[in-house]
N, C-alpha and C. Protein backbone atom coordinates (compact mmCIF):
# COMPACT_ATOMS: atom_id res chain seq x y z
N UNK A 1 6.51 -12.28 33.77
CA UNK A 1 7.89 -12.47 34.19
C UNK A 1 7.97 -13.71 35.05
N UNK A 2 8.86 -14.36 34.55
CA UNK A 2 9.25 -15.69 35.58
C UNK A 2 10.60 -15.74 36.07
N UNK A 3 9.89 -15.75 37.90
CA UNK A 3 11.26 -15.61 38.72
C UNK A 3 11.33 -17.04 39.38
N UNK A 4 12.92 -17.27 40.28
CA UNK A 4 13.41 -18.43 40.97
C UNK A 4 13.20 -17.49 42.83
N UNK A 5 12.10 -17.40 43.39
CA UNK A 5 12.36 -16.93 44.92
C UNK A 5 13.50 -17.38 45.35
N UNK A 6 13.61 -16.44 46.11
CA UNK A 6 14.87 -16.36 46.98
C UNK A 6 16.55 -17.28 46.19
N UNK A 7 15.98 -16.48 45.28
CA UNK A 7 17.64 -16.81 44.01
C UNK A 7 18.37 -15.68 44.32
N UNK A 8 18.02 -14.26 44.54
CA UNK A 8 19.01 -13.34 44.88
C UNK A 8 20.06 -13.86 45.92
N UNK A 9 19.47 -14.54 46.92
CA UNK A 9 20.21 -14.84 47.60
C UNK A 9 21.71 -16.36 47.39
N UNK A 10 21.23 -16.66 46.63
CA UNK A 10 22.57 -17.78 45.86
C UNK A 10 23.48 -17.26 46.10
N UNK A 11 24.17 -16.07 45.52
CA UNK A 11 25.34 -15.22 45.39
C UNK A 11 26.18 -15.78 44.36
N UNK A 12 25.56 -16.49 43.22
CA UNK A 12 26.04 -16.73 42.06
C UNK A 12 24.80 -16.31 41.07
N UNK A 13 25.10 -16.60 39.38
CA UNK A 13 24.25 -16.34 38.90
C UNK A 13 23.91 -17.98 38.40
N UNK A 14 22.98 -17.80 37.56
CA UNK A 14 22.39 -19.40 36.93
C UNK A 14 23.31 -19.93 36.26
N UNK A 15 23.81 -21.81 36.80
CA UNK A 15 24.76 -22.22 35.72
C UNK A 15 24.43 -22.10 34.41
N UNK A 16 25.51 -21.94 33.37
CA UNK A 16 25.13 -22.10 31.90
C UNK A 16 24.57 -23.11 31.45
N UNK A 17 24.45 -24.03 32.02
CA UNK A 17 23.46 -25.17 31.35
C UNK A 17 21.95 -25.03 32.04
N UNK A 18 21.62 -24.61 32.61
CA UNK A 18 19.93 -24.04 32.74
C UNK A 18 19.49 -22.10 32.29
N UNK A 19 20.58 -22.00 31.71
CA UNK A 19 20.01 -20.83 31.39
C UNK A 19 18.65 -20.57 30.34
N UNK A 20 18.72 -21.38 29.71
CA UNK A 20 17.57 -21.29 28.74
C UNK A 20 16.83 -22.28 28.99
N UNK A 21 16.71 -22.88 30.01
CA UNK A 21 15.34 -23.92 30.80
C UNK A 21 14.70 -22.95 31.49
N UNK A 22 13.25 -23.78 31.58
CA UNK A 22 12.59 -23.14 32.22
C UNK A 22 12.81 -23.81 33.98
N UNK A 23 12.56 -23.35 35.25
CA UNK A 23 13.60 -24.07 36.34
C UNK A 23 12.17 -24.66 37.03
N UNK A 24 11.92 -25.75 37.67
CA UNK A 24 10.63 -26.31 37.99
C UNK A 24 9.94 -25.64 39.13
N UNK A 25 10.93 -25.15 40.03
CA UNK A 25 10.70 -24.31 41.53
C UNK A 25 10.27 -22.78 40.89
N UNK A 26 10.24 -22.34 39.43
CA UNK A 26 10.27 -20.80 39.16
C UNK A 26 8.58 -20.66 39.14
N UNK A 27 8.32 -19.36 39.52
CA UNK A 27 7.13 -18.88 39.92
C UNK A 27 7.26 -17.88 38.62
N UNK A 28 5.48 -17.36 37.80
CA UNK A 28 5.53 -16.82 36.70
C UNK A 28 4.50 -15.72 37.59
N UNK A 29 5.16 -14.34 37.76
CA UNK A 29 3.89 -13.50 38.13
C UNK A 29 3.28 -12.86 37.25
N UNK A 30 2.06 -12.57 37.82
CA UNK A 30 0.31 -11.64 36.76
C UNK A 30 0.59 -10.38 38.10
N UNK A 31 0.02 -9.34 37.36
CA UNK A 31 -0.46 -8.73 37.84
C UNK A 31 -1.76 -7.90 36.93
N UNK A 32 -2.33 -7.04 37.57
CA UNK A 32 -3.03 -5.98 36.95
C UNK A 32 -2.47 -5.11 35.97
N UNK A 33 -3.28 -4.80 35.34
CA UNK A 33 -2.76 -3.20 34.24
C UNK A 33 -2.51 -2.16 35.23
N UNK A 34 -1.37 -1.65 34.83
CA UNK A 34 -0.51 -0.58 36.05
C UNK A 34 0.13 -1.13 36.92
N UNK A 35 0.34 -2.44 37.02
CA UNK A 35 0.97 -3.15 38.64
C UNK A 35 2.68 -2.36 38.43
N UNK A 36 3.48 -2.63 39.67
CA UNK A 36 4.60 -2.40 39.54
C UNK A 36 5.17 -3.27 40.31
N UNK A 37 6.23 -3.96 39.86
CA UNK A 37 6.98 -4.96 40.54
C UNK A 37 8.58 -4.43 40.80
N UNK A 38 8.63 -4.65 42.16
CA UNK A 38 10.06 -4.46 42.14
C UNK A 38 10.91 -5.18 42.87
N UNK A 39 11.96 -5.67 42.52
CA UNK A 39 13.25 -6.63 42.72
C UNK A 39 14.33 -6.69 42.82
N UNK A 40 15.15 -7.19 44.10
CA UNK A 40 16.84 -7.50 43.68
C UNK A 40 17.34 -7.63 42.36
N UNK A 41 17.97 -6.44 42.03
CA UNK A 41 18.38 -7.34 40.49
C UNK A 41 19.59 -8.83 40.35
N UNK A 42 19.70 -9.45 41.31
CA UNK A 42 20.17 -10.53 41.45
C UNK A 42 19.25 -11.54 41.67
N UNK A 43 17.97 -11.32 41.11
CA UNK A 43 16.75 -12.36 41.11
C UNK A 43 16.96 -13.13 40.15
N UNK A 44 16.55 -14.59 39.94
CA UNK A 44 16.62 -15.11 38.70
C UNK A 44 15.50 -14.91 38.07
N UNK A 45 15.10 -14.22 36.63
CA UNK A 45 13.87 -14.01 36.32
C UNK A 45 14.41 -14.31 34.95
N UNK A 46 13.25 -14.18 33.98
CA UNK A 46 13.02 -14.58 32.33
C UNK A 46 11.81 -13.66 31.99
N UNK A 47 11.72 -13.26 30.81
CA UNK A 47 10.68 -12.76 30.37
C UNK A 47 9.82 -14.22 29.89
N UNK A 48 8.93 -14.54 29.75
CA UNK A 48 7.54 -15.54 29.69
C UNK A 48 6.97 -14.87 28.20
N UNK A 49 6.56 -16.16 27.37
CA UNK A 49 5.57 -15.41 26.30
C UNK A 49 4.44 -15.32 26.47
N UNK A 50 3.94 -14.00 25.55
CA UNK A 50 2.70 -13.50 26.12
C UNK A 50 1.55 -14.47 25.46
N UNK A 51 0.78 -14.99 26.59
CA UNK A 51 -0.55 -16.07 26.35
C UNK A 51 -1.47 -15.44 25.57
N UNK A 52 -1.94 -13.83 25.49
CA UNK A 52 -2.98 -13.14 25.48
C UNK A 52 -2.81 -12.70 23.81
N UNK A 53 -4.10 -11.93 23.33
CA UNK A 53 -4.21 -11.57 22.04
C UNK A 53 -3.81 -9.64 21.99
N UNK A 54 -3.23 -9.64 23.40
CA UNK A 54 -2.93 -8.28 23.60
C UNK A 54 -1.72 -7.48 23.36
N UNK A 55 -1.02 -7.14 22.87
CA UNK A 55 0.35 -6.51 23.04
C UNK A 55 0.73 -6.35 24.16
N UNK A 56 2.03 -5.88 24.84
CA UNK A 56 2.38 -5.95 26.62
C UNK A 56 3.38 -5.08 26.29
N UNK A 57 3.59 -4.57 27.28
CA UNK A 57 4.70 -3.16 27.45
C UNK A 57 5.37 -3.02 28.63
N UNK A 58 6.45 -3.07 28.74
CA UNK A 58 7.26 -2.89 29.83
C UNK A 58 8.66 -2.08 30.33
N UNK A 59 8.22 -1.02 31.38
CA UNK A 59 9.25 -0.42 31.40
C UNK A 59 10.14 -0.44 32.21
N UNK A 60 11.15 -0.68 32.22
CA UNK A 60 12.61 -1.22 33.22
C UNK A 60 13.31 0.08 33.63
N UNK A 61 13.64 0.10 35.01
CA UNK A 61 14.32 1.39 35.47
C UNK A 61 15.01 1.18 36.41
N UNK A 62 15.89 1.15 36.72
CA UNK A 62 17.10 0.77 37.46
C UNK A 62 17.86 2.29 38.54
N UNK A 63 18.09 1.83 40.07
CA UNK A 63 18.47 3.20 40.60
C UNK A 63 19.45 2.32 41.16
N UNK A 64 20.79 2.94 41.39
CA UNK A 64 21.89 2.69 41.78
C UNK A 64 22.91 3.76 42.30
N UNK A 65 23.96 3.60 42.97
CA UNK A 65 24.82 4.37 43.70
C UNK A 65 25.72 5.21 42.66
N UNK A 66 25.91 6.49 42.57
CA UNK A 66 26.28 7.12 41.30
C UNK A 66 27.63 6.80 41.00
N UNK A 67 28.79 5.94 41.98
CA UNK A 67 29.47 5.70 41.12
C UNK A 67 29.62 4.23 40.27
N UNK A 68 28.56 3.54 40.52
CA UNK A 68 28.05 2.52 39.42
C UNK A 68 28.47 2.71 38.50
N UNK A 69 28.85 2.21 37.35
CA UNK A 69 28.80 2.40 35.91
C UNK A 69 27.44 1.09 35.68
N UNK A 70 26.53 2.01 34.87
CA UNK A 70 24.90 0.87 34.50
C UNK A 70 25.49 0.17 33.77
N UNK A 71 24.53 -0.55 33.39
CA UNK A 71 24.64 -1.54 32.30
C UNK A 71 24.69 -1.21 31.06
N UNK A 72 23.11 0.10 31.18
CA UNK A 72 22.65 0.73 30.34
C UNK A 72 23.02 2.48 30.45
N UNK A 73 24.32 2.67 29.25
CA UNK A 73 24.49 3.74 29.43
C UNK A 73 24.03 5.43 28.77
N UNK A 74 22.75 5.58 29.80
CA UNK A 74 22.26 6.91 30.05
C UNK A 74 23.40 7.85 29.67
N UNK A 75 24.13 8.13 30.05
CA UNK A 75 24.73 9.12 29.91
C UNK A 75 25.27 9.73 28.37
N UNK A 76 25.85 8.87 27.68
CA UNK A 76 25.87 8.34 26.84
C UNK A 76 24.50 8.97 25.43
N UNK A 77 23.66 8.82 25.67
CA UNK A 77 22.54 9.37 25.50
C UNK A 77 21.78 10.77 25.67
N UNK A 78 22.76 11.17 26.60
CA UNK A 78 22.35 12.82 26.93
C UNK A 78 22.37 13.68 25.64
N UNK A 79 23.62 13.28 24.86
CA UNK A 79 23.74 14.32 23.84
C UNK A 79 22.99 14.30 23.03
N UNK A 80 22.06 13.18 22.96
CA UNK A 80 20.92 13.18 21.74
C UNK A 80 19.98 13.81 22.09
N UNK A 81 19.62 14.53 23.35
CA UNK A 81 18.70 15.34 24.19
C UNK A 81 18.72 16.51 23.94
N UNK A 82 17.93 17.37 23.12
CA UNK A 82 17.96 19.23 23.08
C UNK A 82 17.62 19.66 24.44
N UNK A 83 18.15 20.49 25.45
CA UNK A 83 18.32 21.33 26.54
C UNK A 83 17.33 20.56 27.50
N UNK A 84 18.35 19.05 27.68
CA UNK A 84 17.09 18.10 29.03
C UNK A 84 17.18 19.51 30.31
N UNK A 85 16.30 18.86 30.69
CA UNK A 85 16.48 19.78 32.18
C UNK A 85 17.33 19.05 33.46
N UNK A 86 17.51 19.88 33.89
CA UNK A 86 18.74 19.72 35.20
C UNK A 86 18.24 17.85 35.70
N UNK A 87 17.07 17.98 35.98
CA UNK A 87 16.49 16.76 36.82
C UNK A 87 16.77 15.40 35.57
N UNK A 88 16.41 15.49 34.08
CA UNK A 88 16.83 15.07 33.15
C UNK A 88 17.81 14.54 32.83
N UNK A 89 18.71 15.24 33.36
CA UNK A 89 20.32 15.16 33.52
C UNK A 89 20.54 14.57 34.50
N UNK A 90 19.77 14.47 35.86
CA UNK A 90 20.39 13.93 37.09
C UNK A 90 19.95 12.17 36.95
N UNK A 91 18.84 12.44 36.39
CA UNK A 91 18.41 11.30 35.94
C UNK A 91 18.70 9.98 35.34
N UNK A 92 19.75 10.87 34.14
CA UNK A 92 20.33 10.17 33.08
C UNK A 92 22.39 10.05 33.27
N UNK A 93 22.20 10.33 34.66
CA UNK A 93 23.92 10.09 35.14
C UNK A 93 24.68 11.06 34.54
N UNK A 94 24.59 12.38 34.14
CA UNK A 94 25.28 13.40 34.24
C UNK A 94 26.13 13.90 35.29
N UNK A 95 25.44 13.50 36.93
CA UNK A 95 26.56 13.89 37.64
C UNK A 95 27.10 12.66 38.02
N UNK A 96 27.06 11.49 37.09
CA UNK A 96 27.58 10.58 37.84
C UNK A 96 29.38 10.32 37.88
N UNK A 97 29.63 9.99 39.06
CA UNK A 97 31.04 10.03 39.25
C UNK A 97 31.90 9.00 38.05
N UNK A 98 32.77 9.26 37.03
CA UNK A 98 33.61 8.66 36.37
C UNK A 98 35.30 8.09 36.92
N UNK A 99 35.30 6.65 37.15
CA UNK A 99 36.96 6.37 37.64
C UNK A 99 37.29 7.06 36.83
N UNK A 100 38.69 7.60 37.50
CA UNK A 100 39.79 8.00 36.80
C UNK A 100 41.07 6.46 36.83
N UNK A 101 42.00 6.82 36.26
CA UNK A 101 43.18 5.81 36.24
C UNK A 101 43.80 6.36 37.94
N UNK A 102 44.10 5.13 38.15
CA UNK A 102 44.59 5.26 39.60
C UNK A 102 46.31 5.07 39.32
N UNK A 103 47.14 5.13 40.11
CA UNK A 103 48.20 4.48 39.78
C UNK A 103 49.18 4.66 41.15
N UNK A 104 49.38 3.88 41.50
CA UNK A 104 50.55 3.04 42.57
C UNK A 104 51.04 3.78 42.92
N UNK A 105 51.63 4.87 43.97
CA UNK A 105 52.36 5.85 44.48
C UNK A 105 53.11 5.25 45.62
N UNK A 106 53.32 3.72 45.56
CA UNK A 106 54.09 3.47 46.18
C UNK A 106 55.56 2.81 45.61
């Protein structure tokens, strides 16, 4: 993975004309088999191709405030699940709070 340090902090995202450059200040991290990295998701990062003769696997998991709506919608997905379990469900934004329509009462 190749990140831009302290890019979370910009408070924009990458202009459209360097999005698909590679940025000269970006750092590419290694780690070990099993490492776990974790990040602002307002980091600037890229996935990097893999140098090695190995396959690579990566799993992305995201925790957020339940009335978020993700990116990636879990919930959505529940019904393809035969009898997840409660934690399964909590997991996958079952109790997560849904806006309703608001409307002007003034």
């Amino acid at each position: 993975t190749g990140i831009l340090p302290y890019s979370h902090l910009k408070g924009h995202r990458p202009p459209e004309e360097i999005r698909n450059e590679w940025i000269e200040e970006a750092e590419i991290l290694k780690g070990q088999r099993g490492s776990v990295m974790v990040m602002n998701g307002k980091t600037w990062h890229s996935s990097r191709p893999n140098v090695t003769d190995k396959a690579r696997s990566v799993l992305l998991g995201m925790y957020c405030r339940p009335f978020y709506i993700t990116q990636e919608d879990m919930r959505a997905q529940l019904a393809d699940l035969e009898n997840p379990s409660e934690l399964v469900q909590q997991l996958m934004g079952a109790n997560q709070h849904q806006p309703g329509v608001v409307t002007n009462r003034y």
